[in-house]
Protein backbone atom coordinates (compact mmCIF):
# COMPACT_ATOMS: atom_id res chain seq x y z
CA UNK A 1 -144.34 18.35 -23.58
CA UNK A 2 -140.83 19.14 -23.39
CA UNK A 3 -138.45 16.91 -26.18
CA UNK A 4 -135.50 15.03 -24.59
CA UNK A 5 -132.80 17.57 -26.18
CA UNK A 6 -134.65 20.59 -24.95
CA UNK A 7 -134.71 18.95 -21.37
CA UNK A 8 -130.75 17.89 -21.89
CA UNK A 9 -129.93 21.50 -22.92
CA UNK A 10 -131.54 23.23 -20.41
CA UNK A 11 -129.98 20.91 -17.82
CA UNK A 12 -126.57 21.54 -19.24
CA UNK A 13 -126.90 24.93 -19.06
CA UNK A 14 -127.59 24.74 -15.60
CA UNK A 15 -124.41 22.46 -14.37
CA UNK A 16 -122.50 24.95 -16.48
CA UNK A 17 -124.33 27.94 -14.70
CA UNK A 18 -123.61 26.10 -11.03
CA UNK A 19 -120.20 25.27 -12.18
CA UNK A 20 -119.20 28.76 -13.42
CA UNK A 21 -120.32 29.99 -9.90
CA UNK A 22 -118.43 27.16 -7.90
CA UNK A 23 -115.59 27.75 -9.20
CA UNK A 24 -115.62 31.90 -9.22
CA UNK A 25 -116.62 31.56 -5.47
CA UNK A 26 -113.94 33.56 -3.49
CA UNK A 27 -112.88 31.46 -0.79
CA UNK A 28 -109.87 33.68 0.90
CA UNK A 29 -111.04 37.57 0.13
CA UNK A 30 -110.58 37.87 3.83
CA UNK A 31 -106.58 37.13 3.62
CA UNK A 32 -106.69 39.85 0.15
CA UNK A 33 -105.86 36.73 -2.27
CA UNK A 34 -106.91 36.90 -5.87
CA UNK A 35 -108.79 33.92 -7.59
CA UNK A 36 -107.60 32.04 -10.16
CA UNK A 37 -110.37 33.66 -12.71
CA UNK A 38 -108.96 37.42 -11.58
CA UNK A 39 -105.66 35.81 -11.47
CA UNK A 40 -105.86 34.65 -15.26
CA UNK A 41 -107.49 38.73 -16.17
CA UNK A 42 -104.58 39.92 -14.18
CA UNK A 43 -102.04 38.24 -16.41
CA UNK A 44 -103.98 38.97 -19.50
CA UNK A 45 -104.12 42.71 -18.88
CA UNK A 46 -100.13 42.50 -18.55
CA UNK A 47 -99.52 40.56 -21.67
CA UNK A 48 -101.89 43.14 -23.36
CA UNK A 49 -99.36 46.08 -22.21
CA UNK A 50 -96.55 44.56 -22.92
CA UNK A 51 -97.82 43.90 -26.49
CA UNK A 52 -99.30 47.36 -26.68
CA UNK A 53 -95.88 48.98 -26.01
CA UNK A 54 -93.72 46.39 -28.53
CA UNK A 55 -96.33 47.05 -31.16
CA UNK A 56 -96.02 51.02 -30.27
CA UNK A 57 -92.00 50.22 -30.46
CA UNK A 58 -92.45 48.54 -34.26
CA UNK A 59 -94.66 51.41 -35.27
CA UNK A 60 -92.56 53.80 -34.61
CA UNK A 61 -89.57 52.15 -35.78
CA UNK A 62 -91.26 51.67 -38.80
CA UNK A 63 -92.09 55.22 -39.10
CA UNK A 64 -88.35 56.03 -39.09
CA UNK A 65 -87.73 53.87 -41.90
CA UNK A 66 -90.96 55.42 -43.88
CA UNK A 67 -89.59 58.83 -43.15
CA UNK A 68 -85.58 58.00 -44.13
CA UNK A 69 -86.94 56.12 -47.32
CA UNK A 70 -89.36 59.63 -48.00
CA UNK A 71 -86.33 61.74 -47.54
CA UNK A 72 -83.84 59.65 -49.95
CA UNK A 73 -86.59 59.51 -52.36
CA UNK A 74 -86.69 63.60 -52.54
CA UNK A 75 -83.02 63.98 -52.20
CA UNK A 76 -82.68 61.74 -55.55
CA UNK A 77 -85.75 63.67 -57.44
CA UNK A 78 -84.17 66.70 -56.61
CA UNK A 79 -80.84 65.81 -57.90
CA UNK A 80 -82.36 64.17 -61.06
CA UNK A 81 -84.34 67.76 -61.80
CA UNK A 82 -81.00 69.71 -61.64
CA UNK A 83 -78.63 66.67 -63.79
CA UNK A 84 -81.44 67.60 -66.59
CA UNK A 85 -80.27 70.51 -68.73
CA UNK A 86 -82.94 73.32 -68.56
CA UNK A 87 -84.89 74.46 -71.22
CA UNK A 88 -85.28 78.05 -72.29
């Protein structure tokens, strides 16, 4: 026999399983409108571009610094080696 939480969960999952499909039913696909569930995904996949591209805009501005900061760091070795007197 079947305990009283295993009967509880497995009804749960089933009003969660009805639910989910209730409320993913398409009720206007003949007038080309979007549900709210491909709605939401819709507005996800935008705010995933649009972070995509400002990360992609920090990177590379980031980069610029790396490389100016690489370039000031040679330029000061190099003028350090030639302030040294040379040895013979």
């Amino acid at each position: 026999m079947l305990s009283s939480g295993t009967v509880l969960a497995r009804l749960f999952a089933a009003a969660c399983l009805i639910t989910g499909l209730v409320a993913c039913e398409k009720t206007n696909t003949a007038a080309g409108e979007k549900g709210p569930a491909e709605k939401a995904g819709q507005q996800l996949d935008q705010a995933a571009s649009r972070a995509g591209e400002e990360l992609n805009k920090a990177a590379e501005v980031a980069g610029k610094g790396l490389q100016q900061l690489g370039q000031k760091i040679q330029n000061e070795a190099e003028q350090a080696q030639q302030a040294q007197p040379k040895k013979e």
